[in-house]
Structures are given as structure tokens and as C-alpha cells.
Protein backbone atom coordinates (compact mmCIF):
# COMPACT_ATOMS: atom_id res chain seq x y z
CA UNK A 1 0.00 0.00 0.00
CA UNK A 2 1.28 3.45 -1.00
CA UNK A 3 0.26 6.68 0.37
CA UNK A 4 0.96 10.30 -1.33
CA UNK A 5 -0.51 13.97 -0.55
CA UNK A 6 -3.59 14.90 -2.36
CA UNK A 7 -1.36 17.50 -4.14
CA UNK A 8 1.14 14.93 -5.41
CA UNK A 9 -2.17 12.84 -6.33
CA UNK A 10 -3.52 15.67 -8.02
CA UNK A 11 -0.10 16.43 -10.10
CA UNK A 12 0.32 12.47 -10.95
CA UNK A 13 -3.14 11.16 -10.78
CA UNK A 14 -3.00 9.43 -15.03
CA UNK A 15 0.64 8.06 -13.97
CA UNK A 16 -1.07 6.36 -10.78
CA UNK A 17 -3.96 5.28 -12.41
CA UNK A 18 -1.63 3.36 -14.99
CA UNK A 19 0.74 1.77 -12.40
CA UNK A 20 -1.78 -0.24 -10.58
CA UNK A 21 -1.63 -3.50 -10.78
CA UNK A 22 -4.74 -6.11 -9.55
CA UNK A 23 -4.82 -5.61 -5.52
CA UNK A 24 -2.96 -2.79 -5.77
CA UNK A 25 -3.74 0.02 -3.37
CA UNK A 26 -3.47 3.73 -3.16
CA UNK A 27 -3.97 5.84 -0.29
CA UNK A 28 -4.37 9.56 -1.01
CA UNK A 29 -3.78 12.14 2.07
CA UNK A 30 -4.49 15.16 3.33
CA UNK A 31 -2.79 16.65 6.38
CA UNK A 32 -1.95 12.97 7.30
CA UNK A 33 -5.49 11.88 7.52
CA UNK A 34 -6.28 9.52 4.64
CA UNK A 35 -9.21 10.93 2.52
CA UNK A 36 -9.35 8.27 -0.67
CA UNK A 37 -8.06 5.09 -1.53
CA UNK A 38 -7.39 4.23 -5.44
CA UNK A 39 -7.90 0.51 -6.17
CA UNK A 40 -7.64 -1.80 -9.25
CA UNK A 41 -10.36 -3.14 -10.69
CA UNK A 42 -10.44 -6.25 -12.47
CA UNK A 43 -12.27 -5.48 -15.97
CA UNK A 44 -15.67 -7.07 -16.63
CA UNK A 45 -15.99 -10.33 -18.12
CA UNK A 46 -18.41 -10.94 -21.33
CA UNK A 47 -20.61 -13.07 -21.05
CA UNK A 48 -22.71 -14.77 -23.91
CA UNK A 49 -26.24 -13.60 -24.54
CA UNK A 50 -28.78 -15.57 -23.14
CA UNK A 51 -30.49 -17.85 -25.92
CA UNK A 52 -34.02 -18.68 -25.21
CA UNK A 53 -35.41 -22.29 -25.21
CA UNK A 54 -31.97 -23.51 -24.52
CA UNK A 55 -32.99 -26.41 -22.18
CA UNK A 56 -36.13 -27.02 -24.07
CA UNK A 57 -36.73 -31.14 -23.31
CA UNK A 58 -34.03 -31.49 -20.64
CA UNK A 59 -37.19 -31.88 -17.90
CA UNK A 60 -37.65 -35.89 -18.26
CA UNK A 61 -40.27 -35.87 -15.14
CA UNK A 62 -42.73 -33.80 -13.54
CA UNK A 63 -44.95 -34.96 -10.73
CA UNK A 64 -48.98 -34.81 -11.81
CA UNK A 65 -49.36 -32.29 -8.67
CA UNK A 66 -46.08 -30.80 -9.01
CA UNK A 67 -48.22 -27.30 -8.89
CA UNK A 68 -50.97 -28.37 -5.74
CA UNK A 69 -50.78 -26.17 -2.64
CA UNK A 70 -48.19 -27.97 0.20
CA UNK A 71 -49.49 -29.38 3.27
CA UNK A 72 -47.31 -27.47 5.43
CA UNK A 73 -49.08 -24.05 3.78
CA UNK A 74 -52.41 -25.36 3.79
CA UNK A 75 -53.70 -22.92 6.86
CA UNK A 76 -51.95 -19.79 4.95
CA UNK A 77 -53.84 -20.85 1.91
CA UNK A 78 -57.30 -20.42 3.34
């Protein structure tokens, strides 16, 4: 962990942004009392677009009262 004056922050700020590496931290000061922290970010991962109907036929079995009321909820049901 590093830790500079806002003022050197302010002067260096696209040089520090650059140098950080993944968990990587910066702590930014003013009058010795830390006021910001700069931390690296991992960059999003893309993901594939969702295709519809993609498990169409992969349910083999479904109960015949796979949708009727439980027992257990019966009284909340009335």
C-alpha cells in the first residue's frame, strides 16, 4: 500500500492510475489523515447472450401435482 498527498495525487493522478496493478492500493492524504483510496479493478468479463429455449426437453419428469398447494401451507392458503 502506498500513500501520497492529495497534491502529489492531483499532479500524478494518469501516472497512478496506470501503475496499478490487480490488488494494488493507493492511499491519497491530506494533512496525514487519509481521505481516498485508489484501487484496481479487475475489468468485466463478457458473457454470452442468453439464448431462449436452450434447455427445451431437458425436464424428463414432472410430478402430476407438481403445482398443488403444500401441506405445510395449507392454513396460509385459506
Amino acid at each position: 500500500m502506498t500513500t501520497i498527498s492529495i497534491e502529489e495525487a492531483q499532479a500524478k493522478l494518469p501516472d497512478l492510475i496506470h501503475r496499478l496493478h490487480s490488488g494494488d492500493e493507493v492511499v491519497i492524504t491530506e494533512n496525514d489523515q487519509p481521505v481516498a483510496r485508489l484501487v484496481h479493478t479487475a475489468a468485466e468479463t463478457l458473457l454470452k447472450p442468453r439464448q431462449p429455449g436452450i434447455l427445451r426437453g431437458s425436464v424428463v419428469y414432472m410430478a402430476p401435482d407438481f403445482d398443488a398447494p403444500l401441506e405445510d401451507f395449507r392454513e396460509y392458503m385459506e
